[in-house]
C-alpha atoms as a PDB file:
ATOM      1  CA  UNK A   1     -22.915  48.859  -7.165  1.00  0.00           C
ATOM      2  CA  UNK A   2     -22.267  47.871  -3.416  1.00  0.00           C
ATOM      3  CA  UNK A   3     -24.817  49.373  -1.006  1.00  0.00           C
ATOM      4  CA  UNK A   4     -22.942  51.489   1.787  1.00  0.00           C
ATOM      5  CA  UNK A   5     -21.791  50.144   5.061  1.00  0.00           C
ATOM      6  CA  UNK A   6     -19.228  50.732   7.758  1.00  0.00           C
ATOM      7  CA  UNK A   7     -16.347  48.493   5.516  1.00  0.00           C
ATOM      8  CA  UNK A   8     -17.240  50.094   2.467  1.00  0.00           C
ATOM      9  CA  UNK A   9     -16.871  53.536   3.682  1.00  0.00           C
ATOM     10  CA  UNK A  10     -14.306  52.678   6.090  1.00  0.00           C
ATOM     11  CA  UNK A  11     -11.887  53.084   2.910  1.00  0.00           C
ATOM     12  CA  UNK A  12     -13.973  54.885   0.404  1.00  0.00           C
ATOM     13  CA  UNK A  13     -12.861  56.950  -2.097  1.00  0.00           C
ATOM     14  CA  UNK A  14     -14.296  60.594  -3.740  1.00  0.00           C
ATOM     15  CA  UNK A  15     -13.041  61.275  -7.560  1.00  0.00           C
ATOM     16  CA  UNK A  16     -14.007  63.319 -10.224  1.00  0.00           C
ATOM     17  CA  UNK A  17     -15.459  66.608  -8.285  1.00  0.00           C
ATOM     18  CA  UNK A  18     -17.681  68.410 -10.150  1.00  0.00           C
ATOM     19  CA  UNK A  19     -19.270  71.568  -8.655  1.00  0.00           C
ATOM     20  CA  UNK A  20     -21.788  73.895 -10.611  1.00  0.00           C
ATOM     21  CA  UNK A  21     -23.725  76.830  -9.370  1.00  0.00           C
ATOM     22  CA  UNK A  22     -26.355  79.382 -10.720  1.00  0.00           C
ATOM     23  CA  UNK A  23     -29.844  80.592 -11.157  1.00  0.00           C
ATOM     24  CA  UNK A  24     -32.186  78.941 -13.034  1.00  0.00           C
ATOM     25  CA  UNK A  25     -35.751  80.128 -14.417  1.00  0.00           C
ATOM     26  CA  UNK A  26     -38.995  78.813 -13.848  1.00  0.00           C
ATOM     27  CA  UNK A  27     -39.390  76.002 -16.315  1.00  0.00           C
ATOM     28  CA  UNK A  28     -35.758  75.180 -16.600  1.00  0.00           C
ATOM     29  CA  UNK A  29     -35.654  71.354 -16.839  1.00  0.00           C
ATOM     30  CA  UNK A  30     -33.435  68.311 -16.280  1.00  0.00           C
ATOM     31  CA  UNK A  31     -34.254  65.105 -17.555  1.00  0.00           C
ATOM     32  CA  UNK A  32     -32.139  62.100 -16.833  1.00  0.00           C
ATOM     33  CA  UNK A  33     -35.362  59.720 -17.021  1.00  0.00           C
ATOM     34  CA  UNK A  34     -33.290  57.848 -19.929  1.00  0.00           C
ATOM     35  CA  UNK A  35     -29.960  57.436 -19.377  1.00  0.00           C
ATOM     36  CA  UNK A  36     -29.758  58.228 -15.277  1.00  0.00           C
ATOM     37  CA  UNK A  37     -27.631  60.134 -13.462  1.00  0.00           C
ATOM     38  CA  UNK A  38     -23.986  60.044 -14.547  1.00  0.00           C
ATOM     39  CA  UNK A  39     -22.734  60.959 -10.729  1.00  0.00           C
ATOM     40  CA  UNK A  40     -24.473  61.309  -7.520  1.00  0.00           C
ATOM     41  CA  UNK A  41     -25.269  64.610  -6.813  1.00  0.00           C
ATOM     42  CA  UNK A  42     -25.949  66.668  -3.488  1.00  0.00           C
ATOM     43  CA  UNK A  43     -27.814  69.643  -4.334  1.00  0.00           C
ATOM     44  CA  UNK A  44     -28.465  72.827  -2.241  1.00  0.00           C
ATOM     45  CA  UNK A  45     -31.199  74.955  -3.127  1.00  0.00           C
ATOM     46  CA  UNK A  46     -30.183  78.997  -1.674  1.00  0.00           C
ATOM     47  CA  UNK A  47     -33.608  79.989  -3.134  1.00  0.00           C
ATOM     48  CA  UNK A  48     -36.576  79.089  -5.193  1.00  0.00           C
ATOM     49  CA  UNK A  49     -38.117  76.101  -6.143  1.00  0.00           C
ATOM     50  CA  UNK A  50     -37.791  72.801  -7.580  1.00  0.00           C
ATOM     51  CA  UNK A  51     -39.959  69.171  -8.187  1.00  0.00           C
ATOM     52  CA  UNK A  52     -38.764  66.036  -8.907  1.00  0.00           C
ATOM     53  CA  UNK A  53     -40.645  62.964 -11.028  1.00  0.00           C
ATOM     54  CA  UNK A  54     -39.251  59.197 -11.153  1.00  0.00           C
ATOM     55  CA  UNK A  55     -41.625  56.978 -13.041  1.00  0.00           C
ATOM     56  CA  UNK A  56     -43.815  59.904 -13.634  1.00  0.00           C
ATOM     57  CA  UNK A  57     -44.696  60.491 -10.199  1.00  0.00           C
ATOM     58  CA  UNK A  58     -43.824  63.904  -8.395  1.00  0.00           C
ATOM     59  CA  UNK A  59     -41.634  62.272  -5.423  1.00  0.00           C
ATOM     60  CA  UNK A  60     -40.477  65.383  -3.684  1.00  0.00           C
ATOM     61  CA  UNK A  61     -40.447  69.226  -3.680  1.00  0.00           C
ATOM     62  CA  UNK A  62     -37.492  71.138  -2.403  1.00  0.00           C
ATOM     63  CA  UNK A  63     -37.535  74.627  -1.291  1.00  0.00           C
ATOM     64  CA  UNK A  64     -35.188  77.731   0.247  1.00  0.00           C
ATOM     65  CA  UNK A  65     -32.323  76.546   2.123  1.00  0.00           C
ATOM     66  CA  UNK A  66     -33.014  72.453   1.836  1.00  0.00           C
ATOM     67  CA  UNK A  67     -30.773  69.971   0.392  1.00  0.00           C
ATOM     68  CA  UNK A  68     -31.255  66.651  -1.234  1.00  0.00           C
ATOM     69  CA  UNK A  69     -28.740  63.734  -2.355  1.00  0.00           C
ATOM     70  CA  UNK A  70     -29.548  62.513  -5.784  1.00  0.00           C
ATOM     71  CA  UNK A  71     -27.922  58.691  -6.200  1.00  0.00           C
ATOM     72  CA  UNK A  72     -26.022  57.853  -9.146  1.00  0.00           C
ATOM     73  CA  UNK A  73     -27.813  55.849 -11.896  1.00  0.00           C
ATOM     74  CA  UNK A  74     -31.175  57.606 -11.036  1.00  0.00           C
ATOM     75  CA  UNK A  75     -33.748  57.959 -13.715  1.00  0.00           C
ATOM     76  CA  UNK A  76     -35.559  61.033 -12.886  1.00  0.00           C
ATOM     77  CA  UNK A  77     -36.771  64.295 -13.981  1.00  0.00           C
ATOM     78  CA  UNK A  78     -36.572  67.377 -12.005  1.00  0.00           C
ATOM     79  CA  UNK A  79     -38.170  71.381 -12.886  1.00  0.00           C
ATOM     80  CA  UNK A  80     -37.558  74.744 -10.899  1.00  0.00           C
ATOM     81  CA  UNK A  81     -40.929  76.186 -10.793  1.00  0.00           C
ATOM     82  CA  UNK A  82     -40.421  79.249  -9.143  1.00  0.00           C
ATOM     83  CA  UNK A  83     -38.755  81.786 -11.014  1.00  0.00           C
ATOM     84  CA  UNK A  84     -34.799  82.802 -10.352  1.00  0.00           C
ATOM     85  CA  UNK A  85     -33.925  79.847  -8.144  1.00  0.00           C
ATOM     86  CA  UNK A  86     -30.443  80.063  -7.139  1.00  0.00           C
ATOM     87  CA  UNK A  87     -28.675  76.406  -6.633  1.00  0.00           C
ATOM     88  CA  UNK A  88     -25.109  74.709  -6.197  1.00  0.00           C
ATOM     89  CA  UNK A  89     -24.852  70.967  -7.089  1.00  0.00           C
ATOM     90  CA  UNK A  90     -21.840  69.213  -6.251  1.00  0.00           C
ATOM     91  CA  UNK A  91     -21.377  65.917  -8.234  1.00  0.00           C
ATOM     92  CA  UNK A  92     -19.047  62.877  -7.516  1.00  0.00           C
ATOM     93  CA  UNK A  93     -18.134  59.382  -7.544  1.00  0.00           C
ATOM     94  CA  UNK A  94     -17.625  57.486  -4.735  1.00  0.00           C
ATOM     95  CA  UNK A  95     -15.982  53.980  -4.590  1.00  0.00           C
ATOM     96  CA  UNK A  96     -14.754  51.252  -2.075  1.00  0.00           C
ATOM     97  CA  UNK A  97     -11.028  50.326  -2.438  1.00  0.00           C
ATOM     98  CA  UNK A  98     -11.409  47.708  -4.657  1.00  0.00           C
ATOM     99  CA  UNK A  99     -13.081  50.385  -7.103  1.00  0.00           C
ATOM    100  CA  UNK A 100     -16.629  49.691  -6.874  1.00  0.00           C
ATOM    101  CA  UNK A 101     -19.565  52.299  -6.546  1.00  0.00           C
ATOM    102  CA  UNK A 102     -20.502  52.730  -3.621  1.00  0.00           C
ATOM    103  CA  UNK A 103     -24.500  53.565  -3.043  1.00  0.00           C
ATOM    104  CA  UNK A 104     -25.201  55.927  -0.719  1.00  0.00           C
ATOM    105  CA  UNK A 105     -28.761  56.456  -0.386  1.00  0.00           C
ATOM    106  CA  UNK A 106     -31.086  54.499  -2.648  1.00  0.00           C
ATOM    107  CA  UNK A 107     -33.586  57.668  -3.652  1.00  0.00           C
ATOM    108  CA  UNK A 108     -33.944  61.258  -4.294  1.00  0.00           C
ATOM    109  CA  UNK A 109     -33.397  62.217  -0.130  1.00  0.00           C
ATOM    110  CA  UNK A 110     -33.523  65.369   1.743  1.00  0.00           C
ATOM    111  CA  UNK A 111     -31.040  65.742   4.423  1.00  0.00           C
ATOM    112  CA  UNK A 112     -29.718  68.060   7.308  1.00  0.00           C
ATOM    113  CA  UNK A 113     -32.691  69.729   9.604  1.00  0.00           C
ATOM    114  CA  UNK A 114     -32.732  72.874  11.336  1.00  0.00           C
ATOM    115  CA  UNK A 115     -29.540  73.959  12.428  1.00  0.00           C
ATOM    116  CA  UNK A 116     -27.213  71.128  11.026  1.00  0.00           C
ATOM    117  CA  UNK A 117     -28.912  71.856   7.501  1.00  0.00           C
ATOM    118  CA  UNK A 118     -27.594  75.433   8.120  1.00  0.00           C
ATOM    119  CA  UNK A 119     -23.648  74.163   9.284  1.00  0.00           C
ATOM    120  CA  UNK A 120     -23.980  71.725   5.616  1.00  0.00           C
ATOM    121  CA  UNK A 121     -24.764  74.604   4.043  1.00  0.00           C
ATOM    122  CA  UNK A 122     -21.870  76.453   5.121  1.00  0.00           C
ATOM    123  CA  UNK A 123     -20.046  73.679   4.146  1.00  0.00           C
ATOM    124  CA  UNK A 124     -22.112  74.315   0.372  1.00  0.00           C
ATOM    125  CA  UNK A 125     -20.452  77.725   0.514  1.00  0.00           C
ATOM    126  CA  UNK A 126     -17.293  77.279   0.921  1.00  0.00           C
ATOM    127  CA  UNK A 127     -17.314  74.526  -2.080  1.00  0.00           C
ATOM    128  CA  UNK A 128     -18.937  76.560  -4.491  1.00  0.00           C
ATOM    129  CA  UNK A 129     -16.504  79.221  -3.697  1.00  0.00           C
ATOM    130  CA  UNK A 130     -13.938  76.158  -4.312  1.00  0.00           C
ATOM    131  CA  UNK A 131     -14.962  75.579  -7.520  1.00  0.00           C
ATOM    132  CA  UNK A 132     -13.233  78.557  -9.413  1.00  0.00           C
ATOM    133  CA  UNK A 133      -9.599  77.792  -8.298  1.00  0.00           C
ATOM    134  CA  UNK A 134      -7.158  75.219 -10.391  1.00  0.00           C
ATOM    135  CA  UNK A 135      -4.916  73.300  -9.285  1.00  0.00           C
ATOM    136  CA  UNK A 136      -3.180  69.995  -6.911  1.00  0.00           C
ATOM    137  CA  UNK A 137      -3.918  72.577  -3.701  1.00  0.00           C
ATOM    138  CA  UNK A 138      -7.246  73.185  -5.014  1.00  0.00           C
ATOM    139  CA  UNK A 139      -8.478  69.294  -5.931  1.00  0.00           C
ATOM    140  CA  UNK A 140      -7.090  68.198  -2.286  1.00  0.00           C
ATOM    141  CA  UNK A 141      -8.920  71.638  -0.439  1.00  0.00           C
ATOM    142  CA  UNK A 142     -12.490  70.448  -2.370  1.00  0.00           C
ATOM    143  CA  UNK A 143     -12.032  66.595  -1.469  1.00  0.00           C
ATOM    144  CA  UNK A 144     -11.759  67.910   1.759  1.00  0.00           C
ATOM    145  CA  UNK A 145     -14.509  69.932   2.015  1.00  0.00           C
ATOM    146  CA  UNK A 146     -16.984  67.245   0.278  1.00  0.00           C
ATOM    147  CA  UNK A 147     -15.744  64.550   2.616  1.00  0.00           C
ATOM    148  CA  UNK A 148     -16.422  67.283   5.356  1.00  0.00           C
ATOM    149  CA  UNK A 149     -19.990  67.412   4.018  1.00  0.00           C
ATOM    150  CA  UNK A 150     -20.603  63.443   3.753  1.00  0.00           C
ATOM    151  CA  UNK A 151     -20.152  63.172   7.501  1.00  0.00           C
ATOM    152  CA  UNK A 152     -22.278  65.355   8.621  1.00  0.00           C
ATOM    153  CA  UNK A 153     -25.025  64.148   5.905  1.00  0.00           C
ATOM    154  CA  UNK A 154     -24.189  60.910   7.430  1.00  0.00           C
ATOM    155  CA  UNK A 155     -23.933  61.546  10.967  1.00  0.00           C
ATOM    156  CA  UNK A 156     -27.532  63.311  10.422  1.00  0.00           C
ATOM    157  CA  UNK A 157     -28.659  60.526   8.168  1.00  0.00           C
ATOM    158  CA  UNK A 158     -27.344  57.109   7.522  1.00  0.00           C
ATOM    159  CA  UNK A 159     -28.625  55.191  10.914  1.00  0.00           C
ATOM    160  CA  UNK A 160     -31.903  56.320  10.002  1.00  0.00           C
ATOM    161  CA  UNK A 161     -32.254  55.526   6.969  1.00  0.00           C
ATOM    162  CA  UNK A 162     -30.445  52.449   6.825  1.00  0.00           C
ATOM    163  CA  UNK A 163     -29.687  50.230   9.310  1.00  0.00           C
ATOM    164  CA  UNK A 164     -32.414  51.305  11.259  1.00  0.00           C
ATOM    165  CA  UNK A 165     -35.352  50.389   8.597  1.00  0.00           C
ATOM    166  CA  UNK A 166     -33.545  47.395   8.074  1.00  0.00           C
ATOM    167  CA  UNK A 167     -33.100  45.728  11.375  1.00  0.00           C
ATOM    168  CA  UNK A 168     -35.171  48.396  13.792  1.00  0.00           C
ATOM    169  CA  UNK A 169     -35.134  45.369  16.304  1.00  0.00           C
ATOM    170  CA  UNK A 170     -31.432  45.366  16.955  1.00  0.00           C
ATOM    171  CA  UNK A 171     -30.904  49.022  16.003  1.00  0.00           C
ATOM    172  CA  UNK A 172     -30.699  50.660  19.686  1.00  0.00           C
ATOM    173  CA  UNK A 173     -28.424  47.689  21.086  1.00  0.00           C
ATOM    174  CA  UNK A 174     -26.169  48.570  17.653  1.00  0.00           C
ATOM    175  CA  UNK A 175     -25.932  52.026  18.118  1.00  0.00           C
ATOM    176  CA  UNK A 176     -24.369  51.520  21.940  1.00  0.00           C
ATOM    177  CA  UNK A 177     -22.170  49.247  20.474  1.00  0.00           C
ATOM    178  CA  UNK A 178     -20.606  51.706  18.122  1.00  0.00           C
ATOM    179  CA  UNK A 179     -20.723  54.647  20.274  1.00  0.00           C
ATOM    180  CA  UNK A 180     -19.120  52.585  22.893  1.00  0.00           C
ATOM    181  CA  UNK A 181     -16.785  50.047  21.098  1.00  0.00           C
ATOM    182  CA  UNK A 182     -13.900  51.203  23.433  1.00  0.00           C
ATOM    183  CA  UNK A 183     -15.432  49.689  26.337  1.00  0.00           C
ATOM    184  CA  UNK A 184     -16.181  45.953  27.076  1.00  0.00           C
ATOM    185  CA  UNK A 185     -19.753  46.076  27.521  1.00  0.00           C
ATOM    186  CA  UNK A 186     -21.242  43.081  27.859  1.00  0.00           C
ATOM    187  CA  UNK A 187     -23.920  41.678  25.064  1.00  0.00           C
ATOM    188  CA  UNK A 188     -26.713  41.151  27.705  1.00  0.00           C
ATOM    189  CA  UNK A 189     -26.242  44.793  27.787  1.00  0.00           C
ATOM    190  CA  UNK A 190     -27.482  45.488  23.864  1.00  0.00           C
ATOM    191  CA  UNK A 191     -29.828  42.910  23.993  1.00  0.00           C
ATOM    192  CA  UNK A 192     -31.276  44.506  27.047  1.00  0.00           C
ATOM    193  CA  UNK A 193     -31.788  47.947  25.302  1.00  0.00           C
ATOM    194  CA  UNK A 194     -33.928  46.239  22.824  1.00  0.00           C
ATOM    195  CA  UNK A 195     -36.164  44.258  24.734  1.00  0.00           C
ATOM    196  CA  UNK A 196     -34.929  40.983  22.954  1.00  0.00           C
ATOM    197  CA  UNK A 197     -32.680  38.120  23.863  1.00  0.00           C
ATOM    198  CA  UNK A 198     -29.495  37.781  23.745  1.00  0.00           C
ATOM    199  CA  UNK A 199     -29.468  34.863  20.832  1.00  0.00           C
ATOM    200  CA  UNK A 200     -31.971  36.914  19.118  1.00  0.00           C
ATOM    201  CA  UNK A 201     -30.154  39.904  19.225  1.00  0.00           C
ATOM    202  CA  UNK A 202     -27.097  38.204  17.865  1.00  0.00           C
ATOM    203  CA  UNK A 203     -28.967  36.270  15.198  1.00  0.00           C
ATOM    204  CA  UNK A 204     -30.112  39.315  13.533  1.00  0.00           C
ATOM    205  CA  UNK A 205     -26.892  41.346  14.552  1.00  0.00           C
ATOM    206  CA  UNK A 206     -24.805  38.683  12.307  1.00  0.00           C
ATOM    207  CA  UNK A 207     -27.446  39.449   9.520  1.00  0.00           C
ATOM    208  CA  UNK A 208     -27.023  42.631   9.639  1.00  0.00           C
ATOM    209  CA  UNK A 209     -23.202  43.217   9.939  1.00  0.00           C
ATOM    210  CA  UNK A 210     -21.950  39.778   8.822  1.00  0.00           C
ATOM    211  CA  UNK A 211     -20.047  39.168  11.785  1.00  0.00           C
ATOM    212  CA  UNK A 212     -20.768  38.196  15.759  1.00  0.00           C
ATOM    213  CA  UNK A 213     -21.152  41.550  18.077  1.00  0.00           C
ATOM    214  CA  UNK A 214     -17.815  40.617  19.558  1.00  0.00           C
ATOM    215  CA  UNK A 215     -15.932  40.594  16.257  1.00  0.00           C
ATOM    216  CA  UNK A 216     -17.586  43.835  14.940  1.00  0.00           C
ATOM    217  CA  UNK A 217     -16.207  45.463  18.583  1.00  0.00           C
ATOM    218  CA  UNK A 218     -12.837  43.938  17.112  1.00  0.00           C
ATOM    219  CA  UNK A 219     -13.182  45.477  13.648  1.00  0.00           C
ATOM    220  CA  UNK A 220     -13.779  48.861  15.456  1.00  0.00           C
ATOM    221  CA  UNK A 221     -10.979  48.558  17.428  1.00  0.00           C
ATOM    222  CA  UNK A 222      -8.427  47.155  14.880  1.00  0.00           C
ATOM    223  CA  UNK A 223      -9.211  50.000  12.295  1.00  0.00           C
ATOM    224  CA  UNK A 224      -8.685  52.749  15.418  1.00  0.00           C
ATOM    225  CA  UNK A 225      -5.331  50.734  16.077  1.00  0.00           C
ATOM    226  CA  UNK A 226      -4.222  51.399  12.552  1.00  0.00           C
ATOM    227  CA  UNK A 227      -5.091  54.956  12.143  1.00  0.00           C
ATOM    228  CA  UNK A 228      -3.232  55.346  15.476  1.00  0.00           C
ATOM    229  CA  UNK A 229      -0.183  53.130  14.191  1.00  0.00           C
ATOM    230  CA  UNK A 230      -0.392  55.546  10.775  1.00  0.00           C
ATOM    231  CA  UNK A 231      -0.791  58.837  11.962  1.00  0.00           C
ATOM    232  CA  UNK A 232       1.249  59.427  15.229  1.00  0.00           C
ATOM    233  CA  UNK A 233       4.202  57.657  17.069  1.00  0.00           C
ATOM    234  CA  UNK A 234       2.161  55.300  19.228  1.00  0.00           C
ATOM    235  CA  UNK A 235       3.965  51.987  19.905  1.00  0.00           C
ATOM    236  CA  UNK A 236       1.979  48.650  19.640  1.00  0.00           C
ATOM    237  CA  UNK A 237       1.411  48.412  22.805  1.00  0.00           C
ATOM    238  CA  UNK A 238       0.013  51.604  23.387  1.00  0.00           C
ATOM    239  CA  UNK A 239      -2.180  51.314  19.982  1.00  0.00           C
ATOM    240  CA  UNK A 240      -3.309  47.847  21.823  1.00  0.00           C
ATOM    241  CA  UNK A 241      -4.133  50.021  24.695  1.00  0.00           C
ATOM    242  CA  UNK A 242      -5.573  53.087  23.295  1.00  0.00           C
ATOM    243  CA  UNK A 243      -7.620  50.903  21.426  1.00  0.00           C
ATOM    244  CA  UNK A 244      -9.922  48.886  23.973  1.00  0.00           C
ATOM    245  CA  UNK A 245      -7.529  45.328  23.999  1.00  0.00           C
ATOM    246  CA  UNK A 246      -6.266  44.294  27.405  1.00  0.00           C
ATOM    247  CA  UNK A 247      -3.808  41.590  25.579  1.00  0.00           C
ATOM    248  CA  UNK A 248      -1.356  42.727  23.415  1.00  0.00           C
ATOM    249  CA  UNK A 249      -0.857  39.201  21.600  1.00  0.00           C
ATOM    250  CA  UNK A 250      -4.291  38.514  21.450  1.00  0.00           C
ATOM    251  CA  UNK A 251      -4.596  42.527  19.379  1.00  0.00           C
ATOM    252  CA  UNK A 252      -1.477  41.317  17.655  1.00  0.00           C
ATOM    253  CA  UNK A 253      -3.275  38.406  16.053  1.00  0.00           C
ATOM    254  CA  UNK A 254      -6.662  40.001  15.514  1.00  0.00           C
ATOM    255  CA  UNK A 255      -4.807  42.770  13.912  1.00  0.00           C
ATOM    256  CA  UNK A 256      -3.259  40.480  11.281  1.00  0.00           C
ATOM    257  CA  UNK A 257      -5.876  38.401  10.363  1.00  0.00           C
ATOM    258  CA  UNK A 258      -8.393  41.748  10.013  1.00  0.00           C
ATOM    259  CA  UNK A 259      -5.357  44.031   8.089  1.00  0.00           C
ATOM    260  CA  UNK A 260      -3.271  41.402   6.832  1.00  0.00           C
ATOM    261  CA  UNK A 261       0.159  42.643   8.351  1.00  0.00           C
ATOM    262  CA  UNK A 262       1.608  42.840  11.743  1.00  0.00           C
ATOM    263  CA  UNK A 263       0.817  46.541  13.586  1.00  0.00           C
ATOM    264  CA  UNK A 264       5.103  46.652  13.615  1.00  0.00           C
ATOM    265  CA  UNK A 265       4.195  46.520   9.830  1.00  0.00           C
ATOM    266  CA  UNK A 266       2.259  49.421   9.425  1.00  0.00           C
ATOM    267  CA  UNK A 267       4.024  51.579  12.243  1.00  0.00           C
ATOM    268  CA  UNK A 268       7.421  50.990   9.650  1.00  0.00           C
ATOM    269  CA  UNK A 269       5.184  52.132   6.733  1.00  0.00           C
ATOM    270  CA  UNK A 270       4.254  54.899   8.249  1.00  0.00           C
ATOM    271  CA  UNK A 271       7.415  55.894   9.331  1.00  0.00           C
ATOM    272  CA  UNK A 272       6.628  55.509  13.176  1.00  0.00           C
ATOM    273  CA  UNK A 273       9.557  54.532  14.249  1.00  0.00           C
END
C-alpha cells in the first residue's frame, strides 16, 4: 500500500462506494481486530457515542457531530456506548493509477473542526441521502460528492499530519511553494521562511518530495498545463503561459519528459482543436 502524496493523489482513483446509515444501541459492537478493515471508512457520528480499541487500548472517543477516517487494513474494535447513536459511514477504496492502495491517514483520525466539520458534514448529508438511488447518474453524483469530501478532509488535514511531522523543518518554505507555484519565487525565499539555509532546505526538500524545489515548481506547473490543455480550448502557448513558464520550448520539453507526450498531443485528445 503506497502512503499518500501529491503524485499519488494527483491521479487517484475512488471505487466501490459503499454508504450505510442508522442508529445503533449502546453495546452494539464492531470488531475487525482479526481480519482489519476491508475499506477505509469515514464515519460521521449525528449523535451519541462511540470508543475505539487497537491492541487493546482505548485510542479515541468520538462524540455528536465529529468525524473520524478509519484506514483500510486496520485492526481495531470500536462500541457505541451511549444509547441510540445515529451514524453514516461511507466506505471506499482508493488507488493510484497504476492500481495500488493508496493510504490516506495511517490511524483511527478525527478530522474537520468547528465550522469546516459542519460544511463536511453537509457534505455527509447529502451522501447518505445518495445512497438510496440506483443507477450510472447515481454512482457518478456519489463519486462526486466523496471526492468533494476528501478535499476538504484534506485541505483541513493532510499538511498537518503529514508532511509537516515529517519534515517540520522545511514545512513553512513548502507550503509557499505550493501555494505560490505560479510565481518564480526564488529558493532563498523558502529557505528564509524557515530559518535554514538554502542547501539545507533543499537537502531535506529532495527527501521529502524526491525531486529539487525547482522541479517540484515544474511538476505543479506541467500538471496545471494539462488540465488546461484537457478541459478548455487553450493553445500551447497560452497553457505555457497560464501556467507560470516564460519559454514555450523549454514547457514543451518539460512537458514531455513529465507526461510523456507533446501538449499538441493531449490538446488533439481532448478534442481542443
Amino acid at each position: 500500500m503506497k502512503t499518500a502524496d501529491d503524485k499519488a493523489l494527483m491521479n487517484a482513483a475512488i471505487s466501490n462506494i459503499v454508504i450505510m446509515s442508522g442508529i445503533r444501541p449502546a453495546g452494539r459492537t464492531t470488531d475487525n481486530r482479526r481480519m482489519g478493515r476491508f475499506r477505509n471508512g469515514i464515519l460521521y457520528l449525528w449523535s451519541g457515542e462511540g470508543k475505539f480499541w487497537v491492541d487493546g487500548k482505548r485510542v479515541l472517543t468520538v462524540t455528536d457531530g465529529e468525524l473520524v477516517f478509519i484506514p483500510k487494513g486496520l485492526k481495531y474494535k470500536m462500541q457505541y456506548t451511549k444509547e441510540n447513536s445515529t451514524f453514516v459511514v461511507v466506505n471506499f477504496d482508493i488507488c493510484d493509477q497504476n492500481g495500488e492502495d493508496i493510504r490516506l491517514f495511517d490511524r483511527i483520525t478525527t478530522v474537520g473542526r468547528d465550522d469546516e466539520t459542519r460544511r463536511i458534514a453537509s457534505v455527509m448529508a447529502k451522501l447518505e441521502m445518495s445512497s438510496a438511488s440506483q443507477g450510472a447518474v447515481a454512482g457518478f453524483r456519489r463519486k462526486e460528492l466523496l471526492y468533494r469530501l476528501l478535499t476538504r478532509i484534506f485541505e483541513e488535514n493532510f499538511p498537518l499530519i503529514t508532511e509537516q511531522e515529517r519534515y517540520p523543518q522545511i514545512f513553512k518554505g513548502a507550503l509557499l511553494l505550493k501555494q505560490n507555484y505560479l510565481e518564480n519565487i526564488p529558493i532563498e525565499r523558502f529557505a528564509s521562511v524557515c530559518n535554514i539555509s538554502v542547501s539545507s532546505f533543499r537537502e531535506l526538500f529532495r527527501k521529502q518530495y524526491g525531486m529539487s524545489p525547482l522541479k517540484y515548481r515544474n511538476y505543479l506547473r506541467i500538471n496545471r498545463a494539462r488540465e488546461l490543455l484537457s478541459e478548455s480550448n487553450c493553445t500551447v502557448t497560452e497553457a505555457a503561459f497560464a501556467s507560470g513558464f516564460e519559454n514555450v520550448g523549454y514547457f514543451c520539453n518539460c512537458y514531455k519528459k513529465q507526461t510523456g507526450e507533446t501538449p499538441s498531443q493531449t490538446r488533439t485528445k481532448s478534442g481542443g482543436i
